[in-house]
PDB file of N, CA and C in Angstrom:
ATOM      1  N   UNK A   1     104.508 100.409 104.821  1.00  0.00           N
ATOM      2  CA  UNK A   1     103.299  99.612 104.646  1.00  0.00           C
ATOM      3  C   UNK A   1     103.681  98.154 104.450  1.00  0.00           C
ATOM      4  N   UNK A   2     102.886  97.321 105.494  1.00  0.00           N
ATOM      5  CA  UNK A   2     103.009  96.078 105.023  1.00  0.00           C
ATOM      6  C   UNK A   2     102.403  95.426 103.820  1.00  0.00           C
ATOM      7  N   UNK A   3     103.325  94.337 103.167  1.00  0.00           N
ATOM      8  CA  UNK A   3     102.679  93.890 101.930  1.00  0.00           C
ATOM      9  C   UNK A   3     102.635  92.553 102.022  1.00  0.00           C
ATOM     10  N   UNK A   4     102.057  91.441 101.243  1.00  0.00           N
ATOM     11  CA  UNK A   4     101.702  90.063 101.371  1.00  0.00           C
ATOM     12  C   UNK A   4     101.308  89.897  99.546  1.00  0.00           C
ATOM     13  N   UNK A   5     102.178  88.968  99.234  1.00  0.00           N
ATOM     14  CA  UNK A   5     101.851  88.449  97.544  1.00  0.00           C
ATOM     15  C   UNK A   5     100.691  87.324  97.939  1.00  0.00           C
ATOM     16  N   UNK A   6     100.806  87.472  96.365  1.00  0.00           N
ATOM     17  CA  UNK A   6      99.652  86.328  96.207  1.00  0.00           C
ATOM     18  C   UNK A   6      99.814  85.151  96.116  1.00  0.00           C
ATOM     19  N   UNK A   7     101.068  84.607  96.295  1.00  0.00           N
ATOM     20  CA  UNK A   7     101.436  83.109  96.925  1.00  0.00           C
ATOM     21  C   UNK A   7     101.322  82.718  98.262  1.00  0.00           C
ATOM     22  N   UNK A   8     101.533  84.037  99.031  1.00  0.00           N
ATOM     23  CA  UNK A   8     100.993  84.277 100.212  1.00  0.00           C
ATOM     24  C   UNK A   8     100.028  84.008 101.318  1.00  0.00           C
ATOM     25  N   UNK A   9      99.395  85.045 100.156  1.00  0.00           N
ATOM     26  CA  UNK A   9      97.684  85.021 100.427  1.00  0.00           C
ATOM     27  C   UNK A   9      96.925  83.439 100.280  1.00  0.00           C
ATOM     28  N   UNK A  10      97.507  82.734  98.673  1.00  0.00           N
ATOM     29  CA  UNK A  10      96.861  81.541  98.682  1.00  0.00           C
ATOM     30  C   UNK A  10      97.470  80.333  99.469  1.00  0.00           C
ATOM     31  N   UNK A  11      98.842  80.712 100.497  1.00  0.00           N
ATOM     32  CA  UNK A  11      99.014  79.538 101.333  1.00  0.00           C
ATOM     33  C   UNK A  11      98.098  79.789 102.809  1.00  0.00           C
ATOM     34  N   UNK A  12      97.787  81.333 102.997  1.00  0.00           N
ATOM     35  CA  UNK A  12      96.989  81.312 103.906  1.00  0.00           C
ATOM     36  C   UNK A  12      95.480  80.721 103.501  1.00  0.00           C
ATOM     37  N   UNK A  13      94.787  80.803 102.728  1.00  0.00           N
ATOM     38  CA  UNK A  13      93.739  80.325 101.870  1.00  0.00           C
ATOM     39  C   UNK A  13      93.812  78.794 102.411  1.00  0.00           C
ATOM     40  N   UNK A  14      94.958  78.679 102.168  1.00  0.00           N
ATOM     41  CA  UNK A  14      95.068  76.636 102.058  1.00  0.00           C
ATOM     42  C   UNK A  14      95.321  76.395 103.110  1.00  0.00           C
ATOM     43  N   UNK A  15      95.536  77.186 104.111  1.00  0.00           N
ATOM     44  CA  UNK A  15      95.887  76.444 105.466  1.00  0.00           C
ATOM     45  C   UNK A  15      94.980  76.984 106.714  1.00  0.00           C
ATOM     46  N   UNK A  16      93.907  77.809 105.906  1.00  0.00           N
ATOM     47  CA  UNK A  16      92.289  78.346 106.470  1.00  0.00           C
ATOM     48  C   UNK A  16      93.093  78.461 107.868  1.00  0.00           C
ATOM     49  N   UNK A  17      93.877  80.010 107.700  1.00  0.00           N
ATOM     50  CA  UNK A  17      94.417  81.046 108.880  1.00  0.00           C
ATOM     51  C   UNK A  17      93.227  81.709 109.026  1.00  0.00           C
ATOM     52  N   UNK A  18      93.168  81.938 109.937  1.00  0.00           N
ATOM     53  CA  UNK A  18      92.273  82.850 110.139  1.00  0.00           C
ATOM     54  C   UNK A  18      92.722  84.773 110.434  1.00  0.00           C
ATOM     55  N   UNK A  19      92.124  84.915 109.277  1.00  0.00           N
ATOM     56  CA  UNK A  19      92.456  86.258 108.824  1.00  0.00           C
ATOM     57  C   UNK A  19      91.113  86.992 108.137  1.00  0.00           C
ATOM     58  N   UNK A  20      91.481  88.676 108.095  1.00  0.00           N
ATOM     59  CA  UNK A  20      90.300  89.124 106.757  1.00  0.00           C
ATOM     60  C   UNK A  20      90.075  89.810 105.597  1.00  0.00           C
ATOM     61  N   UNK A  21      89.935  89.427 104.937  1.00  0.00           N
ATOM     62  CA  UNK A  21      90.108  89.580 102.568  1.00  0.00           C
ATOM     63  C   UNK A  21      89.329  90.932 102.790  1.00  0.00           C
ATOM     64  N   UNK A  22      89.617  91.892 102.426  1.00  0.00           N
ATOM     65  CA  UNK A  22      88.396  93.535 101.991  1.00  0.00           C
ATOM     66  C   UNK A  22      89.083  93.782 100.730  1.00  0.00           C
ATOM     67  N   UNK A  23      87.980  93.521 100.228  1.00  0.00           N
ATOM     68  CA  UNK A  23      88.063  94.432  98.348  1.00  0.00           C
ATOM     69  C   UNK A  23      87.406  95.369  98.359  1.00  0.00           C
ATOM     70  N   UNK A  24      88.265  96.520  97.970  1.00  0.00           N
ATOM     71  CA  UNK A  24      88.090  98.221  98.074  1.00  0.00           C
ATOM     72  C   UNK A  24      87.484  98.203  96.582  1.00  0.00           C
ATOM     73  N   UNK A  25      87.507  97.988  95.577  1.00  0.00           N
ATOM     74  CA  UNK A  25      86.953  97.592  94.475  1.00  0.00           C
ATOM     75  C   UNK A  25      85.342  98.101  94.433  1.00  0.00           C
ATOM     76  N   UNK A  26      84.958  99.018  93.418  1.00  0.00           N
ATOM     77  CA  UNK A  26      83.562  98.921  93.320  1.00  0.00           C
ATOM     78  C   UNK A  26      82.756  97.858  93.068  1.00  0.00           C
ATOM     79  N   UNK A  27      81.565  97.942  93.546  1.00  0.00           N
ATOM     80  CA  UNK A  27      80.803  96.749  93.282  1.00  0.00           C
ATOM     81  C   UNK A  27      80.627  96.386  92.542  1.00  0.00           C
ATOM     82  N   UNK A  28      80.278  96.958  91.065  1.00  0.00           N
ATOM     83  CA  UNK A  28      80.367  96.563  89.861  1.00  0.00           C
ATOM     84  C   UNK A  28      81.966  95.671  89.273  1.00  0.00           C
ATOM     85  N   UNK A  29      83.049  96.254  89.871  1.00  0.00           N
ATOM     86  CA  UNK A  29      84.297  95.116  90.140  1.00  0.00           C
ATOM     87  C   UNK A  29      84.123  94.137  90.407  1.00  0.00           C
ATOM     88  N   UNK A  30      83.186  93.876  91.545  1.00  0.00           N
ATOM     89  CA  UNK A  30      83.917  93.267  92.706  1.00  0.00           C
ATOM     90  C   UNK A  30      83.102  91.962  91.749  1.00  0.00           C
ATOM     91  N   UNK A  31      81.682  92.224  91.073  1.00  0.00           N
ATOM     92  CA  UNK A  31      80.934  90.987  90.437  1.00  0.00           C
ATOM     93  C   UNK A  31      81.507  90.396  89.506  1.00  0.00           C
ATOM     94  N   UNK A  32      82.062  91.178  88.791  1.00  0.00           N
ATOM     95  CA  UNK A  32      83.020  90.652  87.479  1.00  0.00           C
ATOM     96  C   UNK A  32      83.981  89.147  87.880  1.00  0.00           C
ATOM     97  N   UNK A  33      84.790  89.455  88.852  1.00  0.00           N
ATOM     98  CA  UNK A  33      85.821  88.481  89.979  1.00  0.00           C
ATOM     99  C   UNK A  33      85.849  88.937  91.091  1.00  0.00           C
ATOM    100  N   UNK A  34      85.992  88.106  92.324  1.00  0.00           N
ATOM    101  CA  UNK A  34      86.574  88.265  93.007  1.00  0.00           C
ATOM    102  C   UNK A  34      86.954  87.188  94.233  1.00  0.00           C
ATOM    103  N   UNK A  35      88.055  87.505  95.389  1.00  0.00           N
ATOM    104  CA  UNK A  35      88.710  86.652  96.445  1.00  0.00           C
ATOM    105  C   UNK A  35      87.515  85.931  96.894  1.00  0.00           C
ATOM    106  N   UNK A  36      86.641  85.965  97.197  1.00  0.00           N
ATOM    107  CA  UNK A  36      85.991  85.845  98.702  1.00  0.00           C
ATOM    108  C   UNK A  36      85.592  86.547  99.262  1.00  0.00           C
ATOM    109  N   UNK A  37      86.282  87.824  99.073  1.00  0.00           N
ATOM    110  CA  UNK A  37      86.821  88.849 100.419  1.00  0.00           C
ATOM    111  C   UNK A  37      85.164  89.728 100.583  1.00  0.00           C
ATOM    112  N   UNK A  38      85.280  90.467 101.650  1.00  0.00           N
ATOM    113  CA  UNK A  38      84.132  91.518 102.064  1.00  0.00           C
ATOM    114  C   UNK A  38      84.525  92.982 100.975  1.00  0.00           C
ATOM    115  N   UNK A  39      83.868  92.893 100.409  1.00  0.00           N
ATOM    116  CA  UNK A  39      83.918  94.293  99.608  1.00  0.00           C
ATOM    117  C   UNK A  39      82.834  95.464 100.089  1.00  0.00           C
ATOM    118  N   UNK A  40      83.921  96.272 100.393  1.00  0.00           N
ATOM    119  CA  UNK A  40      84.356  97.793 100.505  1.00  0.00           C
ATOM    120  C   UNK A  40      84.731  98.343 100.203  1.00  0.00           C
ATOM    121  N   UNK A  41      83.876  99.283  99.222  1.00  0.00           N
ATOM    122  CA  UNK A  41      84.459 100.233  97.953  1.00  0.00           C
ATOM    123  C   UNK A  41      85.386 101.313  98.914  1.00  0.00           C
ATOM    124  N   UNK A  42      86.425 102.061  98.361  1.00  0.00           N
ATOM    125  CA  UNK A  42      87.283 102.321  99.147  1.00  0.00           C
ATOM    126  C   UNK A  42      86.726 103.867  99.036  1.00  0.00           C
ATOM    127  N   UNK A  43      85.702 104.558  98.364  1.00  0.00           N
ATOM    128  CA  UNK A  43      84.904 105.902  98.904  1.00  0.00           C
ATOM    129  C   UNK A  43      84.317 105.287  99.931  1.00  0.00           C
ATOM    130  N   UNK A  44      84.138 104.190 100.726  1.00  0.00           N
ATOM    131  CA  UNK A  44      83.425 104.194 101.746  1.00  0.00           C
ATOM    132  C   UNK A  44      83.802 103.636 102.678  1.00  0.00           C
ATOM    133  N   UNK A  45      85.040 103.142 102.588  1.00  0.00           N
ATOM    134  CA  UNK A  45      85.835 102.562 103.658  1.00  0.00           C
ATOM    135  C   UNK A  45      85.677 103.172 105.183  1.00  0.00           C
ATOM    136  N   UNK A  46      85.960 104.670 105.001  1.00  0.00           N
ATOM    137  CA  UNK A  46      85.987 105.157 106.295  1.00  0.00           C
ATOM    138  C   UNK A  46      84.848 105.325 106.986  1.00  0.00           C
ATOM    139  N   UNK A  47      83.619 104.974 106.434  1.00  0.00           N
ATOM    140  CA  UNK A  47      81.726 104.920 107.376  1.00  0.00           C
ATOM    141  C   UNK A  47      82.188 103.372 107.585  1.00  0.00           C
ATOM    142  N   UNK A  48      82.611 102.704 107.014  1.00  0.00           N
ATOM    143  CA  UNK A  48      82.300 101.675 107.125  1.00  0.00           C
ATOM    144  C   UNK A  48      83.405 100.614 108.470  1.00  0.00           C
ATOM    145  N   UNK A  49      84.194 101.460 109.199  1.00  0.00           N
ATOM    146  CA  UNK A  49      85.338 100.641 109.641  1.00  0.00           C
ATOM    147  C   UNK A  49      84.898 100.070 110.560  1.00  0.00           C
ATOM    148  N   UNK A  50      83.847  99.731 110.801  1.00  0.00           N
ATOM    149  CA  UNK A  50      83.481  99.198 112.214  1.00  0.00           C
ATOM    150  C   UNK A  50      83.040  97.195 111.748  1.00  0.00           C
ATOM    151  N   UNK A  51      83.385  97.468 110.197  1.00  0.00           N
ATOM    152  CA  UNK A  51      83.150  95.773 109.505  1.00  0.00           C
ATOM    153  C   UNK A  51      84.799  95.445 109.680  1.00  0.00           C
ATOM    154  N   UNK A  52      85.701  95.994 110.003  1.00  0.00           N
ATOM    155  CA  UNK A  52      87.339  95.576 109.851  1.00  0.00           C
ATOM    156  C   UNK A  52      87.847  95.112 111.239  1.00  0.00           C
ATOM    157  N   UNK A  53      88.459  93.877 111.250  1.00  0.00           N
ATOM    158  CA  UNK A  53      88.790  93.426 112.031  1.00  0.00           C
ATOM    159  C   UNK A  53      89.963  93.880 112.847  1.00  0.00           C
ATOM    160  N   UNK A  54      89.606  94.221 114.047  1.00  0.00           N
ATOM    161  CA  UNK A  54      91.210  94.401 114.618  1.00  0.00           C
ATOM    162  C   UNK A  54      92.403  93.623 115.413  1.00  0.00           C
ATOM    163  N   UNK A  55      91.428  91.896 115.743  1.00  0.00           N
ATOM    164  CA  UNK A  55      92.124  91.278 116.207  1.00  0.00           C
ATOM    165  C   UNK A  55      92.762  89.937 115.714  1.00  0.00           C
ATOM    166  N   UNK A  56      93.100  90.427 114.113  1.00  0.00           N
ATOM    167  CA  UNK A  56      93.484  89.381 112.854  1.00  0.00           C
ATOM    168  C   UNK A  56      93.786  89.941 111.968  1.00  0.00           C
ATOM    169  N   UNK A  57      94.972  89.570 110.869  1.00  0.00           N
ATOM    170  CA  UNK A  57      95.442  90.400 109.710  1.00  0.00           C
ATOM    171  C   UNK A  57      94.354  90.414 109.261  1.00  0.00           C
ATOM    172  N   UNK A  58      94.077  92.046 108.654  1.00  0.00           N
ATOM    173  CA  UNK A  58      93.717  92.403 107.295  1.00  0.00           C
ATOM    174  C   UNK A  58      94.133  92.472 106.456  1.00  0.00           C
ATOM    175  N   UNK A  59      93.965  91.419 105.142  1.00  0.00           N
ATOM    176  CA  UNK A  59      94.707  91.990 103.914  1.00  0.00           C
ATOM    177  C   UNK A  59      93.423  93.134 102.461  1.00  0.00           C
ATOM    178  N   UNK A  60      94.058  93.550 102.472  1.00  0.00           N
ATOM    179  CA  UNK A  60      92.977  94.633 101.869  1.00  0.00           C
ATOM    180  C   UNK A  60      93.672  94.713 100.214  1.00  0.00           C
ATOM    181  N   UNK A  61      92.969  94.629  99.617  1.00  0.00           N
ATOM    182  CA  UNK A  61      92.944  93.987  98.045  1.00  0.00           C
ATOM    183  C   UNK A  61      92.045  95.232  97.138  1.00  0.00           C
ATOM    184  N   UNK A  62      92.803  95.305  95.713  1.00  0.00           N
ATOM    185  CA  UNK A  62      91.710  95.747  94.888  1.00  0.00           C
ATOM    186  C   UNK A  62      92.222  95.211  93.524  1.00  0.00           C
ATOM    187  N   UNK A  63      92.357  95.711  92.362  1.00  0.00           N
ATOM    188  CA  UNK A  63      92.582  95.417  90.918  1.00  0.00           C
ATOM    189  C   UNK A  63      94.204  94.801  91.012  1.00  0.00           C
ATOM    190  N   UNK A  64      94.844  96.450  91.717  1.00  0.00           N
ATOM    191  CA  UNK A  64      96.537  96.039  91.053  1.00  0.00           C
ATOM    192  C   UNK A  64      96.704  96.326  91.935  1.00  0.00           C
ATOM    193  N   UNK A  65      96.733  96.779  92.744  1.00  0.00           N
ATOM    194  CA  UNK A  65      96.852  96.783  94.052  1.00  0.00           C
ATOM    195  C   UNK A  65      97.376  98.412  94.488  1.00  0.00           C
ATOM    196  N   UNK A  66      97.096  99.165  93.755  1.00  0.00           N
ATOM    197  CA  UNK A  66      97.106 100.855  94.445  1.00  0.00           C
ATOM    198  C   UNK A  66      95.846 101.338  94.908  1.00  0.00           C
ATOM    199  N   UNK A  67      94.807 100.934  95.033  1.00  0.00           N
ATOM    200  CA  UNK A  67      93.653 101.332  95.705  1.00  0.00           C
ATOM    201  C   UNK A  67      94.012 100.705  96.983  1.00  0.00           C
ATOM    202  N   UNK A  68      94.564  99.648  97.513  1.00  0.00           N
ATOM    203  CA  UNK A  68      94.560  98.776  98.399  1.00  0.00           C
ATOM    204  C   UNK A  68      95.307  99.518  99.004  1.00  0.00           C
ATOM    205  N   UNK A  69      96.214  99.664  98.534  1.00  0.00           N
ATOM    206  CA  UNK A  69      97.195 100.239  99.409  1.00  0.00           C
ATOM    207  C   UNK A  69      97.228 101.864  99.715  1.00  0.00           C
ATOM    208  N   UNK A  70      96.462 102.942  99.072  1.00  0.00           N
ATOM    209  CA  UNK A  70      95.965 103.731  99.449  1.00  0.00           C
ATOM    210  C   UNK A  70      94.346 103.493 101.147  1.00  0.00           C
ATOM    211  N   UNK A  71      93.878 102.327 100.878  1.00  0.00           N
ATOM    212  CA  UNK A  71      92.941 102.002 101.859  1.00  0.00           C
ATOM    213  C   UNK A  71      93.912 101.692 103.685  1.00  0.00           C
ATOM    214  N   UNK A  72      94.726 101.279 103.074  1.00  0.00           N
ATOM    215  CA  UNK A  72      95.757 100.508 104.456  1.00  0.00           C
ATOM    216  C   UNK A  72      96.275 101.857 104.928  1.00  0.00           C
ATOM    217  N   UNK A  73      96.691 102.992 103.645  1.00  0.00           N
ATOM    218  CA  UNK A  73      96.945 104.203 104.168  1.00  0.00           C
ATOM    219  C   UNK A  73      96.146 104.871 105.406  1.00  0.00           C
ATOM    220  N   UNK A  74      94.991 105.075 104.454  1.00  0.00           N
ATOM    221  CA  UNK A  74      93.994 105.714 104.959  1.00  0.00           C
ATOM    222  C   UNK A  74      93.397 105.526 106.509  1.00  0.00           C
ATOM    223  N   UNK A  75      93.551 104.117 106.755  1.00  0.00           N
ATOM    224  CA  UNK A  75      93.101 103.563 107.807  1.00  0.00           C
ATOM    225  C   UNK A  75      94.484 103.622 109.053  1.00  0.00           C
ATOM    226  N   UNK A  76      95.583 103.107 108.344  1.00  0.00           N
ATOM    227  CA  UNK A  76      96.432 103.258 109.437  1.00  0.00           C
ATOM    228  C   UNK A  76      96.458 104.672 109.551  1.00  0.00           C
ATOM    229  N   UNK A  77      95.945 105.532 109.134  1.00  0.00           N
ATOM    230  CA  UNK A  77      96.014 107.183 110.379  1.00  0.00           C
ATOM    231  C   UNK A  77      94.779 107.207 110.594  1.00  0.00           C
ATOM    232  N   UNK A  78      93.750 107.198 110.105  1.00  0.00           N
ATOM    233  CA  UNK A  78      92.364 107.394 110.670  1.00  0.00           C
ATOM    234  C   UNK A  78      92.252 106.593 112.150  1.00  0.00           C
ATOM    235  N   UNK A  79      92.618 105.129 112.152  1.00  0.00           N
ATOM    236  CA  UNK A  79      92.333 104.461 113.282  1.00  0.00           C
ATOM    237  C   UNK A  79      93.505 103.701 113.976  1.00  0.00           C
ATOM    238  N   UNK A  80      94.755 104.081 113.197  1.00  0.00           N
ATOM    239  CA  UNK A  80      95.982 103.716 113.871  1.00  0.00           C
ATOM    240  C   UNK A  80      96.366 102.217 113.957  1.00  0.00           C
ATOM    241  N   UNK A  81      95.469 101.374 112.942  1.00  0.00           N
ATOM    242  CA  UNK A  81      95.748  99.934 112.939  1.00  0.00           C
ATOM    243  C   UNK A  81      97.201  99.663 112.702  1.00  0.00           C
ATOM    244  N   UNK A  82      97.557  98.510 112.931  1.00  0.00           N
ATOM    245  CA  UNK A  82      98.916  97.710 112.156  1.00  0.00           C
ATOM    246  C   UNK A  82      98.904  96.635 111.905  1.00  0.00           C
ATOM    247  N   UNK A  83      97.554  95.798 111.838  1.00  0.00           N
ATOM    248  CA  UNK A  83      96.748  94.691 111.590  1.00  0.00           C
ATOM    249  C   UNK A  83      96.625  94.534 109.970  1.00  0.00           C
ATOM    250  N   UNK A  84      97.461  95.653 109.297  1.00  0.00           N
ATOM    251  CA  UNK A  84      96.572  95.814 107.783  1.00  0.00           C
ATOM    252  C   UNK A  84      97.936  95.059 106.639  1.00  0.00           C
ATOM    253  N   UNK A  85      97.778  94.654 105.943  1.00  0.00           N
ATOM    254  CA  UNK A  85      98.301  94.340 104.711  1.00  0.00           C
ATOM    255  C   UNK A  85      97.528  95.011 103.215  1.00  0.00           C
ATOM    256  N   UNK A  86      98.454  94.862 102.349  1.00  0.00           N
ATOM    257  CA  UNK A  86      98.369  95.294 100.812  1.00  0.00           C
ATOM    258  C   UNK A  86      98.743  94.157 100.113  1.00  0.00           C
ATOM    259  N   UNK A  87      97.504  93.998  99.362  1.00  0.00           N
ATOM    260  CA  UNK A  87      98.241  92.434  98.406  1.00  0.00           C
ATOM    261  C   UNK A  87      98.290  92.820  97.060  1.00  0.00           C
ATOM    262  N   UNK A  88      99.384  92.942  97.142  1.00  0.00           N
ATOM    263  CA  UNK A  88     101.070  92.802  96.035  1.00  0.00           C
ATOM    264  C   UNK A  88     100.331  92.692  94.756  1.00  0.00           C
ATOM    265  N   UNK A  89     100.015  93.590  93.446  1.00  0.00           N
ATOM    266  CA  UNK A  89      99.356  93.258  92.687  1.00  0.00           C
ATOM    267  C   UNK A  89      97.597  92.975  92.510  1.00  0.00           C
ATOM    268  N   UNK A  90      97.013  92.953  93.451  1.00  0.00           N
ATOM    269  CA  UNK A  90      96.012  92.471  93.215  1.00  0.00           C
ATOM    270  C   UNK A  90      95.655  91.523  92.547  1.00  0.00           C
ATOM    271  N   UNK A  91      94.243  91.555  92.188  1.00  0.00           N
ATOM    272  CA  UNK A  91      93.456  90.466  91.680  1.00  0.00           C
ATOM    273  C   UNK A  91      94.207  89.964  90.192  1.00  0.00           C
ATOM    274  N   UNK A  92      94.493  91.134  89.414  1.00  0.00           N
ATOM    275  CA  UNK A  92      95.466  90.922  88.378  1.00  0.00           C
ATOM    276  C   UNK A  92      96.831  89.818  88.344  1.00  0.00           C
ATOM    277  N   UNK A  93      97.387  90.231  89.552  1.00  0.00           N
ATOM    278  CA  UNK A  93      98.342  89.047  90.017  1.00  0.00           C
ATOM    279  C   UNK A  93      98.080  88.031  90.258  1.00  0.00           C
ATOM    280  N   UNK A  94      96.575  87.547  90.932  1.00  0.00           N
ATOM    281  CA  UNK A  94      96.355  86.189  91.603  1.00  0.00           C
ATOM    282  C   UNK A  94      95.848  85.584  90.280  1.00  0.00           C
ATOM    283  N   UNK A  95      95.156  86.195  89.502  1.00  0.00           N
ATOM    284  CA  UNK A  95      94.799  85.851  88.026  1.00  0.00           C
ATOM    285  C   UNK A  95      95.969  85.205  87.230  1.00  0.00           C
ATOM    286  N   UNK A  96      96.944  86.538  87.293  1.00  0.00           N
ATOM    287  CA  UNK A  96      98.266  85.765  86.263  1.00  0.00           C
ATOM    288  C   UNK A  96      99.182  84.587  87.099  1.00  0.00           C
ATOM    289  N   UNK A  97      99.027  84.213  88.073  1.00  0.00           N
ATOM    290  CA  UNK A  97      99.813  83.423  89.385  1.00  0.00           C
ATOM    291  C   UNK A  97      98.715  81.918  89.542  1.00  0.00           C
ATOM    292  N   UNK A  98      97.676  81.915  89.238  1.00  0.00           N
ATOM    293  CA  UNK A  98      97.131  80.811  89.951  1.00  0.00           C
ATOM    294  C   UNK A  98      95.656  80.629  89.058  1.00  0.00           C
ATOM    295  N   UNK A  99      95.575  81.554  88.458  1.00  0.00           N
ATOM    296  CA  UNK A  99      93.588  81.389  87.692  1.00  0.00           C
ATOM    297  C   UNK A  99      93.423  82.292  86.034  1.00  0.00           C
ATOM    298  N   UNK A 100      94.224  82.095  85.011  1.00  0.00           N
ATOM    299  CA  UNK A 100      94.190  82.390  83.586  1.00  0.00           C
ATOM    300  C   UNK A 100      92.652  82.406  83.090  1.00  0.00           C
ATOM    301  N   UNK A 101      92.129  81.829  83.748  1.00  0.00           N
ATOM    302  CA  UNK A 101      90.490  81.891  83.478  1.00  0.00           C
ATOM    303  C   UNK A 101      89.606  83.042  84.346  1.00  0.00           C
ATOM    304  N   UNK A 102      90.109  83.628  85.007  1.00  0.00           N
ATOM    305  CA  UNK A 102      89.368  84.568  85.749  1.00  0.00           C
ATOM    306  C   UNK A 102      89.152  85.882  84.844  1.00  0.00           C
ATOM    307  N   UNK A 103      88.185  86.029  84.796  1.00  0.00           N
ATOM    308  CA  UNK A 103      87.573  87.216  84.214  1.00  0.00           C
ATOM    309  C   UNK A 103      88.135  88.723  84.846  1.00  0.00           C
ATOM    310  N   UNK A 104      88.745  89.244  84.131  1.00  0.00           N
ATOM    311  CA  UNK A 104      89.340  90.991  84.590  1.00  0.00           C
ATOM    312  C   UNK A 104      89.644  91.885  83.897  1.00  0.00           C
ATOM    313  N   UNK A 105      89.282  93.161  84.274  1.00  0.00           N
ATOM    314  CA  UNK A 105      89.582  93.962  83.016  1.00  0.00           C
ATOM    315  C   UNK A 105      90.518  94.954  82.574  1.00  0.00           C
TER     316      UNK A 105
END
């Protein structure tokens, strides 16, 4: 599985690559904080794959980053992508790396 940190993620941020953020995160998560990203709770990822891009990294995000990377699972056999990333830690990481003020629990 490919992975991408969150220094990463925020030089792509800063240099507006064009790429796409999915937080597998429940919705009630996702209000508390979050990227930007399109949230997609990850019970519903698989009705939902027709919102995931296939012709641009996906980086697919949740708390700490084992939901995420169970989602990149899931998808690279369901639909055989290799478009997908896991970001390294999650939201927890980009919190302790770049935003001490972000609300998480």
């Amino acid at each position: 599985m490919k992975e991408i940190s969150v220094q990463e993620l925020k030089s792509k941020i800063d240099n507006k690559e064009d790429f796409q953020l999915i937080d597998v995160r429940e919705t009630f998560e996702y209000e508390v904080s979050n990227l930007d990203g399109l949230n997609i709770p990850l019970g519903g990822l698989l009705i939902e794959t027709d919102k995931i891009a296939t012709d641009k990294p996906v980086i697919m995000q949740c708390r700490s980053g084992k939901r995420s990377a169970a989602a990149v699972m899931q998808l690279e056999q369901a639909l055989g992508l290799d478009n997908l990333y896991n970001l390294k830690g999650g939201i927890l990481a980009w919190q302790e790396a770049f935003d001490p003020t972000m609300p998480v629990y």
